[in-house]
Protein backbone atom coordinates (compact mmCIF):
# COMPACT_ATOMS: atom_id res chain seq x y z
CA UNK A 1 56.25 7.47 38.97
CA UNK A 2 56.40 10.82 36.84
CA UNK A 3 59.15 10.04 34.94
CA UNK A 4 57.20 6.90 33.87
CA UNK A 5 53.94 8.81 33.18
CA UNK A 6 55.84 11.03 31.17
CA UNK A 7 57.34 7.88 28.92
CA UNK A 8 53.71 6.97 28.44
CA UNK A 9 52.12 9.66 27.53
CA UNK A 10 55.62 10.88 25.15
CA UNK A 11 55.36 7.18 22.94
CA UNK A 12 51.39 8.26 22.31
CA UNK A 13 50.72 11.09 19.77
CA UNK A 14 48.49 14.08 19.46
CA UNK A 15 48.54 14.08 23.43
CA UNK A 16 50.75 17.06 24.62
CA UNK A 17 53.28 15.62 26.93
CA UNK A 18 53.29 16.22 30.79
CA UNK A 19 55.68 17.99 32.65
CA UNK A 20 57.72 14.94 33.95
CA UNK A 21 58.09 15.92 37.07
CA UNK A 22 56.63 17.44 39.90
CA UNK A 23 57.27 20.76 40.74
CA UNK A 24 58.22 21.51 36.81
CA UNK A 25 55.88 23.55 34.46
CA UNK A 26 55.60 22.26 30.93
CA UNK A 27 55.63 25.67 28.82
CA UNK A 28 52.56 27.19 28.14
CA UNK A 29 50.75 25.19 30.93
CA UNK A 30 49.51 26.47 34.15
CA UNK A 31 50.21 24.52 36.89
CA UNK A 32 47.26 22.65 38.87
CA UNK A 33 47.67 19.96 41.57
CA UNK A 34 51.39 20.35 40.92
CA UNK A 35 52.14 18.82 44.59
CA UNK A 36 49.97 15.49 43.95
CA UNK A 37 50.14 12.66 41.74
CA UNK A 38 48.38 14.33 39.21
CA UNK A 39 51.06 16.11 38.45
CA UNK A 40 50.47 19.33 35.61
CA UNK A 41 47.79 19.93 33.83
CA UNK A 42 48.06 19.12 29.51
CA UNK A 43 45.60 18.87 26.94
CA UNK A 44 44.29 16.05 24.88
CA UNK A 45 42.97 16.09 21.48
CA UNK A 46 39.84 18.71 21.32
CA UNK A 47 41.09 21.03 23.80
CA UNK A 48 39.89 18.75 27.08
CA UNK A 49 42.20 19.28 29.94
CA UNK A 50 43.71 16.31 32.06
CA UNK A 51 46.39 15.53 34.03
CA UNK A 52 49.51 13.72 34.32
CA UNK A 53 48.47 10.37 35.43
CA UNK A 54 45.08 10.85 33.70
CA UNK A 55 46.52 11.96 30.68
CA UNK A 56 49.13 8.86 30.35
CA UNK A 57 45.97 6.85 30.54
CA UNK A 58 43.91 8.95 27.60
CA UNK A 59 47.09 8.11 25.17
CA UNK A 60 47.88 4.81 25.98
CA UNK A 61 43.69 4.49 25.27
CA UNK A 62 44.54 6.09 22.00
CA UNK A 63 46.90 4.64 20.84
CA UNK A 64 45.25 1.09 21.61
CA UNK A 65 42.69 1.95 19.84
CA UNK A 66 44.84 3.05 16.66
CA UNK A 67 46.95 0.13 16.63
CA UNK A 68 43.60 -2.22 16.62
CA UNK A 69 42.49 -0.23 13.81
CA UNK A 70 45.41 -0.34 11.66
CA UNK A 71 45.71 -4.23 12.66
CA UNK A 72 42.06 -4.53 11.60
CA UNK A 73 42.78 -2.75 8.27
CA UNK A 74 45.50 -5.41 7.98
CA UNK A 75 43.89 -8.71 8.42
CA UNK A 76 40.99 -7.70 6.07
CA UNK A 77 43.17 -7.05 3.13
CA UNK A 78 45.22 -9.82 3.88
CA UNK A 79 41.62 -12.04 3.39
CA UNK A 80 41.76 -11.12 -0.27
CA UNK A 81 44.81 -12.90 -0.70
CA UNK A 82 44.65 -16.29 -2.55
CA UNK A 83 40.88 -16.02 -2.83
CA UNK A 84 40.16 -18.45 -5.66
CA UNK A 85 36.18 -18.05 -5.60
CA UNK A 86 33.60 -16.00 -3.36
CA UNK A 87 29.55 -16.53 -4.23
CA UNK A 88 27.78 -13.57 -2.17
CA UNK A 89 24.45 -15.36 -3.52
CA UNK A 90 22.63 -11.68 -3.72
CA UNK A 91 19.93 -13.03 -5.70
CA UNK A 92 21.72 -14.98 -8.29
CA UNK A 93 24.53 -17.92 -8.41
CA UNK A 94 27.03 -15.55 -9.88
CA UNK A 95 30.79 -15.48 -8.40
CA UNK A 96 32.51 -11.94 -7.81
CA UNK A 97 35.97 -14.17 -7.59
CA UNK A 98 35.77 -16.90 -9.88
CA UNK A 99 35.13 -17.83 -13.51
CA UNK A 100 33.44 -20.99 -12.48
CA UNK A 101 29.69 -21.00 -13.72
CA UNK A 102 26.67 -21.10 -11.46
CA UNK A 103 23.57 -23.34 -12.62
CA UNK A 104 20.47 -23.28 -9.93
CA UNK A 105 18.62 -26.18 -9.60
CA UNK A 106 15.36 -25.76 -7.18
CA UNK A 107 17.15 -22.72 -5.40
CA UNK A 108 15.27 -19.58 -4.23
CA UNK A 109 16.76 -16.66 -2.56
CA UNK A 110 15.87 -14.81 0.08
CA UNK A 111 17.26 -12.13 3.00
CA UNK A 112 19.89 -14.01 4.54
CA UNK A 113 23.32 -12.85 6.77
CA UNK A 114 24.52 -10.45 4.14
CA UNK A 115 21.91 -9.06 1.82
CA UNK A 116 20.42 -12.48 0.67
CA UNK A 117 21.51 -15.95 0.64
CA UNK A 118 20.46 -19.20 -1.48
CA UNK A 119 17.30 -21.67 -0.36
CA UNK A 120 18.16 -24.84 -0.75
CA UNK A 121 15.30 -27.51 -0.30
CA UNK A 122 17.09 -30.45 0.08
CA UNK A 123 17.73 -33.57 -2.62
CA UNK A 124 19.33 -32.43 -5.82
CA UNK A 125 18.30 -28.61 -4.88
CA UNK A 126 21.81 -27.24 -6.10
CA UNK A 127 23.76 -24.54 -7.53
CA UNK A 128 25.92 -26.70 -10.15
CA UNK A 129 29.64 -25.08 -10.35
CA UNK A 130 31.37 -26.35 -13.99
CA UNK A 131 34.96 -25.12 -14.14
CA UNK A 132 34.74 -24.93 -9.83
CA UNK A 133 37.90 -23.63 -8.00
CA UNK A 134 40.48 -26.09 -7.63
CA UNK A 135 41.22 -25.63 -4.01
CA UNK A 136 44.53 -28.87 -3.94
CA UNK A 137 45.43 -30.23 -0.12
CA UNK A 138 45.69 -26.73 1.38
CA UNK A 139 42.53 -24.37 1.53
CA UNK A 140 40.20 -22.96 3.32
CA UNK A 141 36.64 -22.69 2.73
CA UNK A 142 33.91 -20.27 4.83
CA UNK A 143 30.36 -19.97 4.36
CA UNK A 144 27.30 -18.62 6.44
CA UNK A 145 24.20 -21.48 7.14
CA UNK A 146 21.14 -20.93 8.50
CA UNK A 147 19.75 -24.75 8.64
CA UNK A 148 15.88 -25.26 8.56
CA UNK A 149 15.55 -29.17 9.44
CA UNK A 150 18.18 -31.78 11.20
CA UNK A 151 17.90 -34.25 7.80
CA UNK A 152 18.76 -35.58 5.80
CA UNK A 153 21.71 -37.58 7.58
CA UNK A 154 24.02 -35.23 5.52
CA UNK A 155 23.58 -31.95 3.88
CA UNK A 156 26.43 -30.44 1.64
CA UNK A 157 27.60 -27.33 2.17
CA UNK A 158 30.26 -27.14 -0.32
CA UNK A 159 30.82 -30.71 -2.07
CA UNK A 160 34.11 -31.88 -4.51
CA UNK A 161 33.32 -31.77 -7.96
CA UNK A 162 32.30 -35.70 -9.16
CA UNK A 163 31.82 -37.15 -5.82
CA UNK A 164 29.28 -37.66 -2.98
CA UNK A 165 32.02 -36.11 -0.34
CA UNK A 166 33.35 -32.39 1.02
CA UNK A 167 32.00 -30.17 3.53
CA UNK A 168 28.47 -31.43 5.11
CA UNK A 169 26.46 -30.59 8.30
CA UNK A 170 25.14 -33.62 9.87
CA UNK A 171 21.75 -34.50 11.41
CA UNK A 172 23.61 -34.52 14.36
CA UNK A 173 24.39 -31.18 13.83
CA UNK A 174 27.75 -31.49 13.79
CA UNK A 175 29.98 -30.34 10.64
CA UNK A 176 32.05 -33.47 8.28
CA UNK A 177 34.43 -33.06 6.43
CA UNK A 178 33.57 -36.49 4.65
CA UNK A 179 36.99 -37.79 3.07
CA UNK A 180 36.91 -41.88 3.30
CA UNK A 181 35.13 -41.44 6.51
CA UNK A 182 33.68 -38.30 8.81
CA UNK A 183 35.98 -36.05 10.28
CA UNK A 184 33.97 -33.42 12.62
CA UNK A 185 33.46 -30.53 14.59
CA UNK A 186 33.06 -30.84 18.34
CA UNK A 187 30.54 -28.03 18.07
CA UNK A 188 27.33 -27.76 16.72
CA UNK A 189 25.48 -26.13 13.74
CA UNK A 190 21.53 -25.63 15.47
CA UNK A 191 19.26 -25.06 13.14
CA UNK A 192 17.43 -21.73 12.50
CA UNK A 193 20.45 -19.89 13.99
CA UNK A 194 22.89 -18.27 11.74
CA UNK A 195 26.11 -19.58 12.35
CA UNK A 196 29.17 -18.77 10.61
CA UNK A 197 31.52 -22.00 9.83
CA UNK A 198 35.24 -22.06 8.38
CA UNK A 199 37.00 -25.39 7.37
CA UNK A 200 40.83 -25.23 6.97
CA UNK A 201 43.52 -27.60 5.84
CA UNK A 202 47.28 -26.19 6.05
CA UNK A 203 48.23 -29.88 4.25
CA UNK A 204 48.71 -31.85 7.92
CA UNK A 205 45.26 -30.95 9.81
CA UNK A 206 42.39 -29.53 9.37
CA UNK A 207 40.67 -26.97 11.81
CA UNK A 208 36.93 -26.27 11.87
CA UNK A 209 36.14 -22.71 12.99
CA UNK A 210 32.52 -22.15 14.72
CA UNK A 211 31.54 -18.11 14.80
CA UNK A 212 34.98 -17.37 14.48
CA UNK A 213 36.67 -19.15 17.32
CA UNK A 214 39.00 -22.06 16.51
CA UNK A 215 36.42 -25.21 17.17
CA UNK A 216 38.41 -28.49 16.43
CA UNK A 217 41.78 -29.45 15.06
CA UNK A 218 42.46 -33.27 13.75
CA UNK A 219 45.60 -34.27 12.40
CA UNK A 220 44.66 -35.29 8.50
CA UNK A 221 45.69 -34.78 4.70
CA UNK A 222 42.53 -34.51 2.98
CA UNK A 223 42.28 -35.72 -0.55
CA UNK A 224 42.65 -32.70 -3.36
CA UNK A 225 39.75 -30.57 -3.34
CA UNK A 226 37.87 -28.94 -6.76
CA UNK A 227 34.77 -27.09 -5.58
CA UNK A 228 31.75 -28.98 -7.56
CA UNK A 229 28.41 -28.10 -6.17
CA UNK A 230 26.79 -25.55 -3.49
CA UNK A 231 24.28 -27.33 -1.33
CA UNK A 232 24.12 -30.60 -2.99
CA UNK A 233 26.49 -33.78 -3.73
CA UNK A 234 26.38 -36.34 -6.52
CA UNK A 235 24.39 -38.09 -4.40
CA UNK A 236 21.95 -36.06 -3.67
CA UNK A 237 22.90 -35.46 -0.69
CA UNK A 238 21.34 -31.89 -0.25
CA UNK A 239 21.41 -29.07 2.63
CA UNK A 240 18.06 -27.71 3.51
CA UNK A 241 18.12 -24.29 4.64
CA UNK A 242 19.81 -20.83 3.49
CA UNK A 243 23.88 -20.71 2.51
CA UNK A 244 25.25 -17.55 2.57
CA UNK A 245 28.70 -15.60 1.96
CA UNK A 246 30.47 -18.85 -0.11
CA UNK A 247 34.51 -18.37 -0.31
CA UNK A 248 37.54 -20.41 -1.03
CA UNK A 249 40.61 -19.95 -0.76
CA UNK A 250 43.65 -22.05 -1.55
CA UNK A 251 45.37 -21.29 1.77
CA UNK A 252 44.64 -21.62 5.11
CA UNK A 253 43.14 -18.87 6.77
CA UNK A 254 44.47 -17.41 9.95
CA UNK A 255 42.93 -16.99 13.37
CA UNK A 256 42.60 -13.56 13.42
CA UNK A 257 41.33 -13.25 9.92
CA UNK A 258 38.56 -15.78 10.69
CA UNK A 259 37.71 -13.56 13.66
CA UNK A 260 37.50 -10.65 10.87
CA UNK A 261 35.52 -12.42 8.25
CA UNK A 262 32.97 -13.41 11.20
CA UNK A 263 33.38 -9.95 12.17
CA UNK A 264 31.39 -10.26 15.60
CA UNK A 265 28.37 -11.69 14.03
CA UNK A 266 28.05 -8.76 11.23
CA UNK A 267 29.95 -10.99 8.59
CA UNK A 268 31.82 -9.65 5.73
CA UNK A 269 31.31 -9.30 2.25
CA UNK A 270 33.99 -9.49 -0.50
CA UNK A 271 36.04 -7.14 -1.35
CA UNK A 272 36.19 -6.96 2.39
C-alpha cells in the first residue's frame, strides 16, 4: 500500500513526496505515526502538514482540479472556432462576429441572461439580418429564450433568410427545426424560465441540446441554412418573449463545449 501511495502522491506536483515506506524517513521530515498507515509526515502547498495516505489524497485532489481547469480553458477557446456570427443583443442588434446588418423592427431590450437581451412582441417584431451568416448543411446554432406566452403556434428563434422555416419553439413548447415538416425536441422550452437551447447538424442528424445536456438526436440532412431573421419568419411567424446570447457556427458543436457555453446556468458571452 505505501509503495502505491507514494506513486500517487510522486505523479501530483507541488506536494512533497512521502517516504514510501514505512519505517523510512523522507529527508528533512520528522517522523510521526511511522508504524501506521499513515505513514510519514510531508507537507502540502502552504506549509499544512499531512500524511502519507492523506497526502496521496490532497494531490490526486489537486491535480483533478488542474486538469479540469486546463480542460475548461480548452473547450472555451475551442468555441471560438468557426464562429460565423454571435449577436450579444446588449442594447442594440449589432454582431461582435459577423458583418451581417441588424435592422429592429418592434424590438425593445431589456436585462436578460447576459447583460440584456432583445423583446420581441410577436408578428413581424424582428431584427432583419441582410448579408446573414451562411451556416450550409453543417452548423450549429445556440441562443438563450426566455418565452412570455405559449402562441403563436410557432415562434422563430433564428429563421433562414427568404423563407417561413428554421429554428422555432412551438406552442407546445417543444423546439422545430421546421425543414418540409417539424423535427423536435423531446424536451420542453416553459415559458418565463430561461432556458438555454443549442441546435446542431454534423450533415446526417441533428441534435437539440436543452441547458446543456444532449436532448434529442434524429437522423436528417437539413436543407442549407443562411441566417435571415432573429425572432421572426417571412411569415410572420414571430417569438414573443426575450432572445438572448445569438451564435452560429458552421460546425457542429461538441458535448462538452455545449456544457461550457451553458456554463451551469451562468451562460457565456463571446469572446468566451
Amino acid at each position: 500500500m505505501a509503495d502505491l501511495f507514494t506513486s500517487l502522491v510522486a505523479i501530483a506536483p507541488g506536494v512533497v513526496k512521502v517516504a514510501g515506506r514505512q519505517g523510512e524517513r523522507a529527508p528533512g521530515i520528522s517522523p510521526s505515526m511511522k508504524d501506521g498507515i499513515w505513514g510519514e509526515r510531508s507537507f502540502a502547498p502552504g506549509g499544512i502538514p499531512t500524511y502519507g495516505a492523506q497526502a496521496a489524497m490532497n494531490a490526486i485532489i489537486q491535480a483533478r482540479m488542474a486538469l479540469s481547469a486546463n480542460l475548461n480553458a480548452v473547450l472555451t477557446t475551442s468555441l471560438a472556432a468557426n464562429l460565423v456570427g454571435y449577436w450579444p443583443l446588449d442594447g442594440n442588434s449589432i454582431a461582435t462576429v459577423s458583418s451581417a446588418v441588424g435592422t429592429d423592427t418592434s424590438v425593445s431590450y431589456a436585462a436578460a441572461k447576459i447583460n440584456s437581451g432583445a423583446v420581441f412582441t410577436g408578428g413581424t417584431s424582428r431584427i432583419s439580418l441582410a448579408g446573414g451568416p451562411a451556416l450550409g448543411t453543417v452548423f450549429s446554432i445556440s441562443a438563450w429564450l426566455f418565452p412570455t406566452s405559449n402562441v403563436p403556434s410557432y415562434g422563430a428563434i433564428l429563421s433562414r433568410s427568404g423563407v417561413a422555416s428554421g429554428l422555432f419553439r412551438k406552442s407546445t413548447t417543444k423546439l422545430s427545426l421546421y425543414d418540409a415538416g417539424d423535427h423536435l425536441s423531446a424536451g420542453n422550452v416553459t415559458i418565463s424560465v430561461w432556458t438555454h437551447v443549442v441546435l446542431t447538424s454534423d450533415g446526417t442528424s441533428i441534435r437539440f441540446y436543452l441547458n446543456g445536456t444532449l436532448d434529442t438526436t434524429t437522423v436528417y440532412v437539413p436543407t442549407t441554412f443562411t441566417a435571415g431573421q432573429i425572432g421572426s419568419d417571412t411569415s410572420s411567424e414571430g417569438f414573443i418573449g426575450t432572445i438572448d446570447e445569438v451564435g452560429t457556427w458552421t460546425r457542429a458543436l461538441s458535448g462538452p463545449e455545449i456544457t461550457t457555453l451553458y456554463n451551469a446556468g451562468a451562460g457565456r458571452q463571446y469572446p468566451f
